[in-house]
N, C-alpha and C. Protein backbone atom coordinates (compact mmCIF):
# COMPACT_ATOMS: atom_id res chain seq x y z
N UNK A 1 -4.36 -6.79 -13.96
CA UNK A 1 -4.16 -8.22 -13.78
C UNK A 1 -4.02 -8.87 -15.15
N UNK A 2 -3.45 -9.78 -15.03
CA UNK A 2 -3.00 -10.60 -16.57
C UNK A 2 -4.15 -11.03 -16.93
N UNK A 3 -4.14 -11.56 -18.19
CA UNK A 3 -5.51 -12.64 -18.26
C UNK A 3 -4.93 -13.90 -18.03
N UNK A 4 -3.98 -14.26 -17.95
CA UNK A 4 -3.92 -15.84 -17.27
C UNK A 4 -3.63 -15.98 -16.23
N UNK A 5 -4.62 -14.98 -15.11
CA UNK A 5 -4.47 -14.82 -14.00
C UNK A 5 -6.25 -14.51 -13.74
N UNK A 6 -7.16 -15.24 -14.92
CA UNK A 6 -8.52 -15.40 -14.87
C UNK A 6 -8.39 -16.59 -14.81
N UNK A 7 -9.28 -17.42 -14.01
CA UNK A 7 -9.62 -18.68 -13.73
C UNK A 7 -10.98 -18.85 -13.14
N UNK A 8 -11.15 -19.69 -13.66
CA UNK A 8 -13.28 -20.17 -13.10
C UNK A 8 -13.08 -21.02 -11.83
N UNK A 9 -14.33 -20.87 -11.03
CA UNK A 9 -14.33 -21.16 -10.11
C UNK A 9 -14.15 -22.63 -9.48
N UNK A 10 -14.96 -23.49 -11.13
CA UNK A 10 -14.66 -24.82 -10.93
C UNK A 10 -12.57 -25.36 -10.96
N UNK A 11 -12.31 -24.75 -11.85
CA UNK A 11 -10.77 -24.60 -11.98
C UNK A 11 -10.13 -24.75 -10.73
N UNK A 12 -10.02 -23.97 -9.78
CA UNK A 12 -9.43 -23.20 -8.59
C UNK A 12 -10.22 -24.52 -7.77
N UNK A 13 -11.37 -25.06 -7.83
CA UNK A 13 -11.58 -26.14 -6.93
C UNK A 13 -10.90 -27.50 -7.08
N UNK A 14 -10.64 -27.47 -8.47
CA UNK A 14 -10.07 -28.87 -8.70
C UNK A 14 -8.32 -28.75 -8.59
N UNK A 15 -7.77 -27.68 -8.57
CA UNK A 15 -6.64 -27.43 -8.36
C UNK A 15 -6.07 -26.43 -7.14
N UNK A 16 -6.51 -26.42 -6.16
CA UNK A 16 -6.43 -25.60 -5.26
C UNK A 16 -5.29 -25.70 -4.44
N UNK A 17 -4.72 -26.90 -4.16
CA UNK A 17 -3.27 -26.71 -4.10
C UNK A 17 -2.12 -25.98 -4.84
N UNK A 18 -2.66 -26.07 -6.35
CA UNK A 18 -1.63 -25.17 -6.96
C UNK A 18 -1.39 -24.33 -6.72
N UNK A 19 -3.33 -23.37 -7.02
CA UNK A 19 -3.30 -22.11 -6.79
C UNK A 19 -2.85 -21.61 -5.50
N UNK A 20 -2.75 -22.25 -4.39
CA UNK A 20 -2.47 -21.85 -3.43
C UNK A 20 -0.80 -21.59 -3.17
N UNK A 21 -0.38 -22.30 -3.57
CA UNK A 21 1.54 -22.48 -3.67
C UNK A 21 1.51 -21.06 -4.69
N UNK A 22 1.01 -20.88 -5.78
CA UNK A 22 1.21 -19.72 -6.98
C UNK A 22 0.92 -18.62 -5.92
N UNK A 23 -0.02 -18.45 -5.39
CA UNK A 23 -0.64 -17.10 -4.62
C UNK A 23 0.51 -16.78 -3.40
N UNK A 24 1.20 -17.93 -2.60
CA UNK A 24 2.13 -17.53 -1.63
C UNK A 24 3.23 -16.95 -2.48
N UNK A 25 3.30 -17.53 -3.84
CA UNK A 25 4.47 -16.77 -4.42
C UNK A 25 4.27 -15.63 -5.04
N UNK A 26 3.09 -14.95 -4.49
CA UNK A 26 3.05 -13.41 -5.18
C UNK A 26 1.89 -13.10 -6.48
N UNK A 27 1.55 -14.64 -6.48
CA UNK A 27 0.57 -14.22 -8.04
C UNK A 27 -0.79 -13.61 -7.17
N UNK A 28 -1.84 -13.23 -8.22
CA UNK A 28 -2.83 -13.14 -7.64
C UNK A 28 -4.01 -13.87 -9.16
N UNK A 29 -5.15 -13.61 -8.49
CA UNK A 29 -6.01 -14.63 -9.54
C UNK A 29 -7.60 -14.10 -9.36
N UNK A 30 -7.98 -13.69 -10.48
CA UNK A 30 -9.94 -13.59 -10.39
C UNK A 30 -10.35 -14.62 -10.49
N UNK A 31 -11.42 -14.81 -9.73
CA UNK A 31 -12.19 -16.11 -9.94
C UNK A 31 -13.42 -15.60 -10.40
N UNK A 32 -14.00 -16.76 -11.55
CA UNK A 32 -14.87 -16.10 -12.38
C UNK A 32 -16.05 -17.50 -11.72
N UNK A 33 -17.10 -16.74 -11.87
CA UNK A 33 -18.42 -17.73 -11.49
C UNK A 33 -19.47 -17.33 -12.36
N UNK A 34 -19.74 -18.41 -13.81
CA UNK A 34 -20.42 -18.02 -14.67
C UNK A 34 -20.44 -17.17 -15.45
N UNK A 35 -19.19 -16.65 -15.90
CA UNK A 35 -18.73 -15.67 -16.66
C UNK A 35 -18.41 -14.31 -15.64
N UNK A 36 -19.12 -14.32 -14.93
CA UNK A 36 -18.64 -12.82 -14.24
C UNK A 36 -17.89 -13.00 -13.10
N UNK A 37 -17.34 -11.93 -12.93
CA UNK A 37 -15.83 -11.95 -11.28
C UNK A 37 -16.92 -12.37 -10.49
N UNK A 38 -15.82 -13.05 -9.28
CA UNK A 38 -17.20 -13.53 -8.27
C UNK A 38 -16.08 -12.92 -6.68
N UNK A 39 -15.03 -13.33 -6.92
CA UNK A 39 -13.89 -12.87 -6.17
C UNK A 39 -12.31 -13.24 -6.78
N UNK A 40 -11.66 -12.49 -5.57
CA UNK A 40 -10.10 -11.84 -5.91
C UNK A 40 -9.30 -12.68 -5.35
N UNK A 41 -8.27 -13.45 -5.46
CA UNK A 41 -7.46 -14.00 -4.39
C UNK A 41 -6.11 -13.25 -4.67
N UNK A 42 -5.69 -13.09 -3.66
CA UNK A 42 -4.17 -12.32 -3.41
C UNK A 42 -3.43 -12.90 -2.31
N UNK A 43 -1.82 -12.75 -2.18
CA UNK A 43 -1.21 -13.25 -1.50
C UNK A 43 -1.78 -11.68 -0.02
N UNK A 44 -1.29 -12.45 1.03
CA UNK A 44 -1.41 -11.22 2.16
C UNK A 44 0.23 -11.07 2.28
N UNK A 45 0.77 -10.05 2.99
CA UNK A 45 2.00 -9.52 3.85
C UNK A 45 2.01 -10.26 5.02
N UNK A 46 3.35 -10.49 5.69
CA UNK A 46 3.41 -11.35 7.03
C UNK A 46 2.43 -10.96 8.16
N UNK A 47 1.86 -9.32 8.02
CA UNK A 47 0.92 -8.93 9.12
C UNK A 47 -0.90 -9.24 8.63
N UNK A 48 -0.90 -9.93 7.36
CA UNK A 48 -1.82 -10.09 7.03
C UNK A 48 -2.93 -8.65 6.85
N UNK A 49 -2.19 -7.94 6.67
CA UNK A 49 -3.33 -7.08 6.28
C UNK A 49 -3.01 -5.86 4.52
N UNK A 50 -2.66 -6.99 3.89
CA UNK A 50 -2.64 -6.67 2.33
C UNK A 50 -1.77 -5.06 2.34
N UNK A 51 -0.96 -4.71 2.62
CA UNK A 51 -0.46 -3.44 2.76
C UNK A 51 -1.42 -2.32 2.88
N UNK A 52 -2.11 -2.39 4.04
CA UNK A 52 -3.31 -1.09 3.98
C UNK A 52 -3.02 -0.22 4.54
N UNK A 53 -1.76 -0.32 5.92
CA UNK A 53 -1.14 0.31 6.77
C UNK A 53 0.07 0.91 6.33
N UNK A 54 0.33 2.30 6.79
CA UNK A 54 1.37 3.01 6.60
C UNK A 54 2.32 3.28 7.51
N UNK A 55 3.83 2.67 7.62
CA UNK A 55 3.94 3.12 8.45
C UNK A 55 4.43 4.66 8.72
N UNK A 56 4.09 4.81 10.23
CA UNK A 56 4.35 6.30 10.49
C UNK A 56 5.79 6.71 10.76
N UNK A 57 6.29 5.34 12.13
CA UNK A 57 7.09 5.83 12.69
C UNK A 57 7.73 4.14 12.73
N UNK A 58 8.88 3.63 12.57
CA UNK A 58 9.31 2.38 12.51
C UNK A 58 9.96 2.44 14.21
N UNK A 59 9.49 1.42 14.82
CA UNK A 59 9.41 1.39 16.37
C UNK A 59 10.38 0.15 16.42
N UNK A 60 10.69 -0.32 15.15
CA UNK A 60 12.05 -1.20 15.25
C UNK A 60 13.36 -0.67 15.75
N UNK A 61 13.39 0.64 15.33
CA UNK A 61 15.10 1.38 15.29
C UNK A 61 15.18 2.60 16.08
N UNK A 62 13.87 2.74 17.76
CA UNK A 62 13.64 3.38 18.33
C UNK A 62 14.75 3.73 18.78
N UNK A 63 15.22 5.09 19.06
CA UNK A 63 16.58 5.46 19.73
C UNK A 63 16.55 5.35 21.36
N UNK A 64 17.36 5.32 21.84
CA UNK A 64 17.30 4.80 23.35
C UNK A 64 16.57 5.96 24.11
N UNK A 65 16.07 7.10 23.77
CA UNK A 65 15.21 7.77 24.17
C UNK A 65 14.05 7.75 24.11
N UNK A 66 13.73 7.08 23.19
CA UNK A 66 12.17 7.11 22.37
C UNK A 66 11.80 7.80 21.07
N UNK A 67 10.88 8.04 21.26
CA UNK A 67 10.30 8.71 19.76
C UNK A 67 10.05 10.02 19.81
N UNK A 68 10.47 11.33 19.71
CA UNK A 68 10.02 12.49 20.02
C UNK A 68 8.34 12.43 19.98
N UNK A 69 7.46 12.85 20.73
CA UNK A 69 6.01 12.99 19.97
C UNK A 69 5.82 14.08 18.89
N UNK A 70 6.83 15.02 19.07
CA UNK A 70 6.45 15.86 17.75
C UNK A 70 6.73 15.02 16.44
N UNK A 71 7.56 14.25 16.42
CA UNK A 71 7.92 13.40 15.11
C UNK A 71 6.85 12.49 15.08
N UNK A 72 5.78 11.98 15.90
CA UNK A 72 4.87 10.86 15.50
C UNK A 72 3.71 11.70 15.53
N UNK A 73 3.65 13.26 15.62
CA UNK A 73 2.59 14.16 15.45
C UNK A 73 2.95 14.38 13.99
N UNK A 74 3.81 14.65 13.53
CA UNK A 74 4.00 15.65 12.21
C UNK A 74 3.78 14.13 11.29
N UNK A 75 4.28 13.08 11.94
CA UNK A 75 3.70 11.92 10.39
C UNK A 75 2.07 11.87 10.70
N UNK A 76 1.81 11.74 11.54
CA UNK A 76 0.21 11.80 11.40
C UNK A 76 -0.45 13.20 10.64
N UNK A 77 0.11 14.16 10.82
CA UNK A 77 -0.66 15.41 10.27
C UNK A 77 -0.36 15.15 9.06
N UNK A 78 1.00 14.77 8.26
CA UNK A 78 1.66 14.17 6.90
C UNK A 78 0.48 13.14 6.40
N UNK A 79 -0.01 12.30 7.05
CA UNK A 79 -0.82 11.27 6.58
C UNK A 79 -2.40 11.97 6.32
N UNK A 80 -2.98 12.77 7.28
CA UNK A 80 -3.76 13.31 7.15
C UNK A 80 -3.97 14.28 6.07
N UNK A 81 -3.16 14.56 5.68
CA UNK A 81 -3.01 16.01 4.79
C UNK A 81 -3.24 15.21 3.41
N UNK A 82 -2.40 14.03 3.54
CA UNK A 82 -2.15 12.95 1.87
C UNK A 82 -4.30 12.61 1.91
N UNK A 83 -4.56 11.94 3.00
CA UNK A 83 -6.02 11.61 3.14
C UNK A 83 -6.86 12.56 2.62
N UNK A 84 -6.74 13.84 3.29
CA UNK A 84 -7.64 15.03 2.69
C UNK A 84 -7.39 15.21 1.15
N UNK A 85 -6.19 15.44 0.33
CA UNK A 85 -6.04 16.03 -0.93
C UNK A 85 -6.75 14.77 -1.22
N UNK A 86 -6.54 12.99 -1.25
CA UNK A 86 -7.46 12.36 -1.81
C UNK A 86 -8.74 12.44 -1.87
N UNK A 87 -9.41 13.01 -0.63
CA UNK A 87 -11.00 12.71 -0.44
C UNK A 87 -11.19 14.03 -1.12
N UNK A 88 -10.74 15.42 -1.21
CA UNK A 88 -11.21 16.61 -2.15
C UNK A 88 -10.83 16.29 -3.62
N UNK A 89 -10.19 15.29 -3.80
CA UNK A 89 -9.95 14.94 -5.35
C UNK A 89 -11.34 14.58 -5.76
N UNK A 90 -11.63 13.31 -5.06
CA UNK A 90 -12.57 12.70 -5.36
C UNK A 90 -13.87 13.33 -5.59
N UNK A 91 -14.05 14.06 -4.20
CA UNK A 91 -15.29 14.67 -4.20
C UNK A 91 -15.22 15.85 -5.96
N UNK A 92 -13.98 16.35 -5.73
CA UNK A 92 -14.39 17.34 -7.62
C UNK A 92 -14.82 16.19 -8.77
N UNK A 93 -14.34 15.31 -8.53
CA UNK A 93 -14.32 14.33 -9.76
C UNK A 93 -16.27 13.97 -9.34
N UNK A 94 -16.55 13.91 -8.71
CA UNK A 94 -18.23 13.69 -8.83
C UNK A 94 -19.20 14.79 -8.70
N UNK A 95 -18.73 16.04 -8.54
CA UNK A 95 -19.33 16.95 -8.53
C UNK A 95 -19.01 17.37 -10.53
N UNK A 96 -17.97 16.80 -10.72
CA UNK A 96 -18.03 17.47 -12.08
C UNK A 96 -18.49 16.17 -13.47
N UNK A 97 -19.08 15.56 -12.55
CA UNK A 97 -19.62 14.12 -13.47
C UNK A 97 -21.62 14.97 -13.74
């Protein structure tokens, strides 16, 4: 994050319209309370959920048959597989701390 994308908490109260117009346009901003982070503001995605979701299978451009289930099996096992190498990363990285 930038540093002029730190702002105190009193700041963000007295200008909160701004920040709010800046944040729909993509910025994001720490809010500091007494010198230390207190919280994060970020713009969300139209589904509101900050890009946490992956998609598997785009159900927009379904073919007039449907979706094979082996194709919405093999992205889930694909997603699972990405999940596992992260969580055995992690776990070496604290076993070797």
């Amino acid at each position: 994050m930038k540093t002029k994308n730190i702002i105190g908490l009193k700041v963000l109260r007295e200008n909160m319209n701004d920040y709010i117009s800046q944040v729909e346009k993509g910025e994001s901003f720490l809010i500091m309370k007494k010198s230390k982070p207190a919280f994060k503001i970020t713009p969300v995605d139209e589904w509101g959920d900050e890009g946490h979701w992956k998609t598997l299978i785009d159900f927009t451009k379904i073919r007039k048959n449907g979706v094979p289930a082996r194709e919405v099996l093999t992205a889930i096992k694909e997603l699972n597989e990405e999940e596992d190498k992260k969580i055995s990363q992690k776990v070496r990285k604290e076993k070797a701390k």
